[in-house]
Protein backbone atom coordinates (compact mmCIF):
# COMPACT_ATOMS: atom_id res chain seq x y z
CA UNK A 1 -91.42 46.25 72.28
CA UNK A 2 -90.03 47.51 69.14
CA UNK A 3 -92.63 47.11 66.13
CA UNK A 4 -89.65 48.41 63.67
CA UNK A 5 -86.87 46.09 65.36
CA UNK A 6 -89.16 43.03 65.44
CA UNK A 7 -90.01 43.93 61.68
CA UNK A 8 -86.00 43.68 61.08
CA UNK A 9 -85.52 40.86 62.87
CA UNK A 10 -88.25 38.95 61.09
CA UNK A 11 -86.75 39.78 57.59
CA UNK A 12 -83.01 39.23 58.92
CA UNK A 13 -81.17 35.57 57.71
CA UNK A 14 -79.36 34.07 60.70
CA UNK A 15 -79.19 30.38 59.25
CA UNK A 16 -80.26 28.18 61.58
CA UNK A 17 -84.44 28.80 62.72
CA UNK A 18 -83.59 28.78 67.16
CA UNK A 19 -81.14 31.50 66.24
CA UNK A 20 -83.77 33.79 64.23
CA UNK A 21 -86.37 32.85 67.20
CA UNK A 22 -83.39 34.16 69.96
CA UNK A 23 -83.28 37.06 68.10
CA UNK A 24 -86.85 38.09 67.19
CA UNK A 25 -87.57 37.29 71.46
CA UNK A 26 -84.48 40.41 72.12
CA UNK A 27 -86.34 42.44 69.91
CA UNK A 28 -89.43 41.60 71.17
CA UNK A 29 -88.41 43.28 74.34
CA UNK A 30 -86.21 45.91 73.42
CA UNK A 31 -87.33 49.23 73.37
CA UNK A 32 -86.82 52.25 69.83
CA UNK A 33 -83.20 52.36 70.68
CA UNK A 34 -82.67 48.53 70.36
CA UNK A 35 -82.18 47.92 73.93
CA UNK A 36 -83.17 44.87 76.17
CA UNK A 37 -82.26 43.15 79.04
CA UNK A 38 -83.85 39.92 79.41
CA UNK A 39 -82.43 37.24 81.25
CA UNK A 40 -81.13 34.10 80.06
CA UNK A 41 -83.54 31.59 81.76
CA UNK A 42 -86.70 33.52 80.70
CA UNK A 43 -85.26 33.47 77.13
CA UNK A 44 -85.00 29.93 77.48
CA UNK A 45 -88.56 29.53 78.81
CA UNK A 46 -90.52 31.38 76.46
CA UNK A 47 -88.40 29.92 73.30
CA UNK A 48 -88.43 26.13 75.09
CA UNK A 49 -84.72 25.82 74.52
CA UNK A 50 -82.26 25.31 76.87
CA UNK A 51 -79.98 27.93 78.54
CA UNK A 52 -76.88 26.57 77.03
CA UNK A 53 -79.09 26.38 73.42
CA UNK A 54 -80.43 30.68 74.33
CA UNK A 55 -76.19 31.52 75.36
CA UNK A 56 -74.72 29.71 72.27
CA UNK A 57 -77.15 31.65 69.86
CA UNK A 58 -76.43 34.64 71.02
CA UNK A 59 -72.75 34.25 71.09
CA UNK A 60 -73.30 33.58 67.41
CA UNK A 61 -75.56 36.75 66.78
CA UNK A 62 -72.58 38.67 68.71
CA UNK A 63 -70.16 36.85 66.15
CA UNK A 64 -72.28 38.04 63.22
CA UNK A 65 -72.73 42.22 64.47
CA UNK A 66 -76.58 41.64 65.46
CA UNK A 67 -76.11 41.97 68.82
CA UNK A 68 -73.82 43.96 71.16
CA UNK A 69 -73.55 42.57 75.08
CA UNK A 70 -73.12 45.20 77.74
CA UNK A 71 -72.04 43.49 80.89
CA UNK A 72 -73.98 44.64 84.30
CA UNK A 73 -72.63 44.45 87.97
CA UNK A 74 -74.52 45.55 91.03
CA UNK A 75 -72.65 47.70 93.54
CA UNK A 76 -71.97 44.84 95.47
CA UNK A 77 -69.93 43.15 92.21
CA UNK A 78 -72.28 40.65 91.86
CA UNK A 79 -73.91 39.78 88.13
CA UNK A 80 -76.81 41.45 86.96
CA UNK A 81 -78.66 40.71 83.80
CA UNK A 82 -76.39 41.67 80.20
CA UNK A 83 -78.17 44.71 78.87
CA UNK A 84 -78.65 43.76 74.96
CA UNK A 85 -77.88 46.01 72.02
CA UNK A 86 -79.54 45.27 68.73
CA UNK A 87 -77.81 46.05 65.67
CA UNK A 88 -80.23 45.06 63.34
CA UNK A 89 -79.45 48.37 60.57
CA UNK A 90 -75.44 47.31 60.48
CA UNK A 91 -76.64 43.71 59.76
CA UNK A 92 -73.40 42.78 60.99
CA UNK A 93 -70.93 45.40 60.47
CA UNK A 94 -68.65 46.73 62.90
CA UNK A 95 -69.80 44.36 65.61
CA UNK A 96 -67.77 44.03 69.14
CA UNK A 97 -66.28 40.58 70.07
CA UNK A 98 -68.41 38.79 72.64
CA UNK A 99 -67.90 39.77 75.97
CA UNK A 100 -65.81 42.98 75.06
CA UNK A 101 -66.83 45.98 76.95
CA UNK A 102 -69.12 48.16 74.79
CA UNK A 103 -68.22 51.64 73.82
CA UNK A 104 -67.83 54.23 76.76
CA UNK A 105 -71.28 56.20 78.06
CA UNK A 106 -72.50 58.73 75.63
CA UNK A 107 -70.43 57.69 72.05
CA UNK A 108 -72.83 56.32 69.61
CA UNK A 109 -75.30 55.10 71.62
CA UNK A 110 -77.87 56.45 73.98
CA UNK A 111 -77.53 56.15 77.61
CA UNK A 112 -78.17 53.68 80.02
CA UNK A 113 -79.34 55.41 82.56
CA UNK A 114 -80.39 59.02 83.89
CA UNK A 115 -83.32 61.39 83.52
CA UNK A 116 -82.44 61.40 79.85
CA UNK A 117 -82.46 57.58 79.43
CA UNK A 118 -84.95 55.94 76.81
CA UNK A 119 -87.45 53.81 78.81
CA UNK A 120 -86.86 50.63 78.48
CA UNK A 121 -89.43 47.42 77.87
CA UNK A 122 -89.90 44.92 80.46
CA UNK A 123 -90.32 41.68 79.35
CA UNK A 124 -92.84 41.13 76.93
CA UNK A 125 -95.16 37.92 76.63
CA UNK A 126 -97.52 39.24 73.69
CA UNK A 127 -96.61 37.38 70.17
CA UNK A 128 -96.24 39.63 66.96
CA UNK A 129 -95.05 36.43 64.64
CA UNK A 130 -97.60 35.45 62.75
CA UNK A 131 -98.61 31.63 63.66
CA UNK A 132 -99.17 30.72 59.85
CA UNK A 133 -95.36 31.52 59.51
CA UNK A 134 -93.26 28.79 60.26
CA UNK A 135 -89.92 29.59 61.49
CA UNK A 136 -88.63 26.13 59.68
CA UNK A 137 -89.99 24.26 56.71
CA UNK A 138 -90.54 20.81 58.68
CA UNK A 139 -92.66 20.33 62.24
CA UNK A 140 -91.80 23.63 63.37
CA UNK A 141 -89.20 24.97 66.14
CA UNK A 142 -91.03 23.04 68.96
CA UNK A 143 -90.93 19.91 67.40
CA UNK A 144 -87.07 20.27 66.04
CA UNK A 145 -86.24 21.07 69.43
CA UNK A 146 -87.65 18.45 71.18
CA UNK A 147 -86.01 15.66 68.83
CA UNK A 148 -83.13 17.45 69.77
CA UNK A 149 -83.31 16.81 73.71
CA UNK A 150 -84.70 13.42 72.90
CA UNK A 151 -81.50 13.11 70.94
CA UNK A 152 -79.38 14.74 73.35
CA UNK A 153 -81.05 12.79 76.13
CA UNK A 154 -80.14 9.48 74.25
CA UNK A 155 -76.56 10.54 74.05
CA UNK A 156 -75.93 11.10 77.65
CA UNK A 157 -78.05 7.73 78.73
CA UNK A 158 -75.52 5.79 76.62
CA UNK A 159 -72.81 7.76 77.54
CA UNK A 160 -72.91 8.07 80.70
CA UNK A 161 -72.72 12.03 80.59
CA UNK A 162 -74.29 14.75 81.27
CA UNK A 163 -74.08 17.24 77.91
CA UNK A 164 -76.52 19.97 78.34
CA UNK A 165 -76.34 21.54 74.40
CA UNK A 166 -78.69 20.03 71.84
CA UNK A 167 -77.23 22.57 69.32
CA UNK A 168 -75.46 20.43 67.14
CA UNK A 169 -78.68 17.76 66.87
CA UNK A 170 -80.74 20.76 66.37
CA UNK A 171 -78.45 21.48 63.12
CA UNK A 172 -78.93 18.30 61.58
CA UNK A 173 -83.18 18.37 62.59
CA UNK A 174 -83.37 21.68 60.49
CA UNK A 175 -83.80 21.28 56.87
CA UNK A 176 -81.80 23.97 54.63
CA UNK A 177 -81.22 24.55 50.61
CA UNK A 178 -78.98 22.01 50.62
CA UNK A 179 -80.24 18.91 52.15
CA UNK A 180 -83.27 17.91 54.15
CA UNK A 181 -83.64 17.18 57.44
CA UNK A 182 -82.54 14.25 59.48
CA UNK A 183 -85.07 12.00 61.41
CA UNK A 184 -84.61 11.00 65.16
CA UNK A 185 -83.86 7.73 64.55
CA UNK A 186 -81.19 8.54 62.24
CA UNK A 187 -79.66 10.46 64.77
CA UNK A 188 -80.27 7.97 67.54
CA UNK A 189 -78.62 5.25 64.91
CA UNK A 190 -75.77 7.02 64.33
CA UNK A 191 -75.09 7.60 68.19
CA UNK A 192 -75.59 4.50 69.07
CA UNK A 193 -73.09 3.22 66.28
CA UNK A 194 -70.34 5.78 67.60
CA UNK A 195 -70.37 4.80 71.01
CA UNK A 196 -70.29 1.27 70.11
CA UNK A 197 -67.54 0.81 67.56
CA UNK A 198 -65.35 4.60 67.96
CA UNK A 199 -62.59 3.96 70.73
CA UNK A 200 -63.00 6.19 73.25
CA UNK A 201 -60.39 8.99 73.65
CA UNK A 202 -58.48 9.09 77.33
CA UNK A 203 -61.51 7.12 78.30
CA UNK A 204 -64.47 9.77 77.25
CA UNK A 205 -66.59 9.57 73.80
CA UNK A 206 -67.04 11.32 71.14
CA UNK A 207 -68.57 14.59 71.73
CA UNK A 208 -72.43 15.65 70.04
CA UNK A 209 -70.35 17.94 67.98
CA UNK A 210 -68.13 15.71 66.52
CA UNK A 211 -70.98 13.17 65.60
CA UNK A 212 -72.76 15.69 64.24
CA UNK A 213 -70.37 16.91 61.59
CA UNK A 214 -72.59 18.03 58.19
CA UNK A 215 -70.30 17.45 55.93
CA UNK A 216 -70.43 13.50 57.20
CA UNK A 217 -73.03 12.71 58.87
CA UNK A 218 -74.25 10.98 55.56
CA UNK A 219 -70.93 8.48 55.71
CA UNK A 220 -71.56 8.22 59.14
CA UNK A 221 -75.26 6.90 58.57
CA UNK A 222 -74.58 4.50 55.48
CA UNK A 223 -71.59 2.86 58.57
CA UNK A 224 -73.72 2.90 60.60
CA UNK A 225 -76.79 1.35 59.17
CA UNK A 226 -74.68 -1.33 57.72
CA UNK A 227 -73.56 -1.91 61.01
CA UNK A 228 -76.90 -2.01 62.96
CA UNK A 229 -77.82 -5.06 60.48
CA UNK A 230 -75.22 -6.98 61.53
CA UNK A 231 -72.94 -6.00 65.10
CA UNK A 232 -75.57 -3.41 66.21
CA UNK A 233 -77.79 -6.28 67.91
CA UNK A 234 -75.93 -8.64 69.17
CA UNK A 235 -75.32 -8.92 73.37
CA UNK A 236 -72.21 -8.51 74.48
CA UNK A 237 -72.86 -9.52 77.84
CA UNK A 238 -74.32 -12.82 76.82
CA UNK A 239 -71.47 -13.73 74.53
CA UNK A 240 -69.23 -12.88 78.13
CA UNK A 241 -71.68 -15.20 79.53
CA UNK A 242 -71.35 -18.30 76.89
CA UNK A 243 -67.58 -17.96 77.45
CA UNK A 244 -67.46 -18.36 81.30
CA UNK A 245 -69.50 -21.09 80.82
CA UNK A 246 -67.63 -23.08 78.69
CA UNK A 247 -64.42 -21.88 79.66
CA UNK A 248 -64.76 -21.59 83.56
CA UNK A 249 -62.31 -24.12 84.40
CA UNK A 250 -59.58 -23.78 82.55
CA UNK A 251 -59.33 -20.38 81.56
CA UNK A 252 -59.87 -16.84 83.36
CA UNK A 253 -63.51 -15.78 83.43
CA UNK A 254 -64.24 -12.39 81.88
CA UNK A 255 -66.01 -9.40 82.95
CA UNK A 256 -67.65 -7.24 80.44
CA UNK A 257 -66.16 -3.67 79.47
CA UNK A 258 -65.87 -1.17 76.74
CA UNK A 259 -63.16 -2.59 74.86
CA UNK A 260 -64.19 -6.42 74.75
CA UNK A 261 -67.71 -4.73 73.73
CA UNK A 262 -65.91 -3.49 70.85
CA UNK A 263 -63.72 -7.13 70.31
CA UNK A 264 -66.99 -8.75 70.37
CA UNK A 265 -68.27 -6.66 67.05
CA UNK A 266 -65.33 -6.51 65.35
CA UNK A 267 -64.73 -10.24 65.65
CA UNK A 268 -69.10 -10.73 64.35
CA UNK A 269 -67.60 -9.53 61.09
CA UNK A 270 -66.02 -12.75 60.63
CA UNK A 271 -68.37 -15.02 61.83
CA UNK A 272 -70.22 -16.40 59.11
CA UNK A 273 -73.52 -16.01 61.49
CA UNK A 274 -74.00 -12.72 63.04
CA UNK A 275 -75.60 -14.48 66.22
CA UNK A 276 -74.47 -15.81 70.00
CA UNK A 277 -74.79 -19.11 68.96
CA UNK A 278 -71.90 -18.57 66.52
CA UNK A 279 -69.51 -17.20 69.22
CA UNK A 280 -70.60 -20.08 70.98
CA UNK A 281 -69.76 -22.73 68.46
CA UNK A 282 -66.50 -20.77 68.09
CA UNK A 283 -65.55 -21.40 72.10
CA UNK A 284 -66.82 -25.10 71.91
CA UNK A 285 -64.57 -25.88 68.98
CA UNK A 286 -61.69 -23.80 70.42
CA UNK A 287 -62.02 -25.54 73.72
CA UNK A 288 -62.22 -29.20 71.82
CA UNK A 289 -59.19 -28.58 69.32
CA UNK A 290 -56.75 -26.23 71.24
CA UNK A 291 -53.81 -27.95 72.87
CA UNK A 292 -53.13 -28.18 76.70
CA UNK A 293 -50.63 -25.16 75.52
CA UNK A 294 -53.28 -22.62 75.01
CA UNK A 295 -54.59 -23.83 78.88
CA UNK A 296 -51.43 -23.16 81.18
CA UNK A 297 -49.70 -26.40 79.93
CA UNK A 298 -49.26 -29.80 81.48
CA UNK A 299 -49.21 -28.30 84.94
CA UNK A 300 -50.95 -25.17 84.56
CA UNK A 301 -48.65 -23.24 85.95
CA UNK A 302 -47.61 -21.26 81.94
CA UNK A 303 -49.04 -18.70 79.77
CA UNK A 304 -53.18 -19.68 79.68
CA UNK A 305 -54.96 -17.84 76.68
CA UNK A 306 -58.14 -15.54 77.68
CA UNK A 307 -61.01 -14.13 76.34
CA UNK A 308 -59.29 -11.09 74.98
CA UNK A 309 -57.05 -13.45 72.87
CA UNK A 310 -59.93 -15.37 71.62
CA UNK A 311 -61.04 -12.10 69.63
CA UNK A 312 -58.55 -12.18 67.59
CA UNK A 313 -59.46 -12.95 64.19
CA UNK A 314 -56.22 -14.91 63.91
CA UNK A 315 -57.50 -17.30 66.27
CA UNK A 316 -60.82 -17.56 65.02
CA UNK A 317 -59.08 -18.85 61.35
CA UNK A 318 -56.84 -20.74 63.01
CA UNK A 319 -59.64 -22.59 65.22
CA UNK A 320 -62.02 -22.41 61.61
CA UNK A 321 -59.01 -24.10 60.02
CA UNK A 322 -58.09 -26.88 62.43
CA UNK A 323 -54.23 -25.33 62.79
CA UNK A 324 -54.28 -24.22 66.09
């Protein structure tokens, strides 16, 4: 461990608190010339962020010239561990893109290996950061992070997916100059509000990143909040339900999906009681008024209307009206 590097890497700005703590746990095991090679899983474990989280971060410290990655290959051409070169004096000048091949052997840098090599530091588990220094102004890295997965985890069990990264929750968790922090629920809201009312795009949902866009996240809350007061409760699979019933002779019964989950909401708008018993006023009074025309006509045998035509707010009026 480097006392001068870790010094550095405490005073460095980063802007964002996981990527400071990535950075201050390479310096904590690299040795005077700035050298480490810790792998990505035990950076992971002893910051309690994922591997995707520990990768991304450093990408980003490559990005901004703290960090040079020198790739490793065993002499059968298998993957070793990256060897890690701190550039904490540049601060960020002259840094090489990620995954570019460092400089050759022996040009402005020491080398990696021979009788003349600087020992290196094995993996280090003794703290030097001060515990009465938080690392971010609210909860503290442990507690951002795990709103983060809880966030992330909330994501994928509505989605259906499996995203690994809670970066981009993680952003919005962490307070900065310029705003506070978000809460978990807002998060969680705002989510839920996405995947309920955005139409999925060749069938897959918005990604964490795009929901988590700073510069609107606060329009996205204010939607979404006005939403949850209204659409955001109601069952869609009971409103399917109240239609089969009362429609199960006469007209095609319905099976629940994505889109008519999104019909269902976007017709609540108009109802002037955001509740199942108004959709199922709405199908009584269709059913009672609508002519044999809307039902297949005298025979039965001709166009029938169906559940996805009854969400029409068109038809709604009309039924509302008496002019169907």
């Amino acid at each position: 461990m480097s006392m001068n590097l870790m010094a550095k890497a405490m005073s460095i700005k980063v802007g964002n608190p996981l990527r400071k703590l990535v950075l201050i746990k390479l310096a904590d095991n690299a040795n005077d010339q700035g050298e480490c090679w810790p792998s990505v899983p035990y950076i992971a474990e002893q910051c309690e962020i994922s591997e995707r989280s520990v990768q991304n971060h450093i990408q980003k410290l490559v990005k901004n010239g703290l960090v040079r990655i020198e790739e490793r290959k065993s002499e059968n051409g298998l993957n070793r561990s990256n060897v890690y070169h701190l550039r904490l004096n540049s601060a960020g000048a002259n840094a090489a893109p990620y995954g570019e091949s460092p400089a050759p052997s022996g040009v402005n840098g020491a080398p990696v290996s021979g009788a003349n090599a600087a020992p290196r530091t094995s993996h280090s588990f003794e703290s030097v950061i001060d515990p009465n220094t938080p690392l971010t102004p609210q909860g503290g890295t442990e507690n951002i992070l795990a709103d983060a997965e809880r966030a992330l985890a909330y994501y994928n069990q509505l989605t259906h997916t499996r995203c690994e990264d809670p970066g981009p929750f993680e952003i919005l968790l962490t307070t900065t100059k310029s705003r506070k922090a978000y809460a978990l629920v807002d998060l969680q809201l705002v989510t839920h509000w996405v995947v309920s009312t955005w139409k999925p795009r060749n069938g897959k949902y918005a990604k964490p990143a795009n929901i988590c866009r700073v510069n609107r996240f606060d329009g996205y809350l204010a939607d979404a909040r006005a939403w949850s007061e209204s659409a955001g409760r109601i069952d869609c699979d009971a409103v399917i339900a109240a239609y089969n019933r009362v429609f199960s002779d006469v007209l095609p019964l319905a099976e629940i999906d994505q889109d008519r989950k999104h019909a269902i909401r976007e017709l609540l708008q108009y109802l002037k009681t955001k509740d199942l018993e108004a959709f199922q006023g709405y199908f009584e009074a269709f059913r009672e008024q609508a002519p044999v025309f809307y039902f297949g006509g005298d025979d039965g045998s001709h166009w029938r209307a169906n559940f996805d035509y009854l969400m029409k707010p068109d038809v709604l009026r009309k039924t509302r009206d008496g002019a169907l």
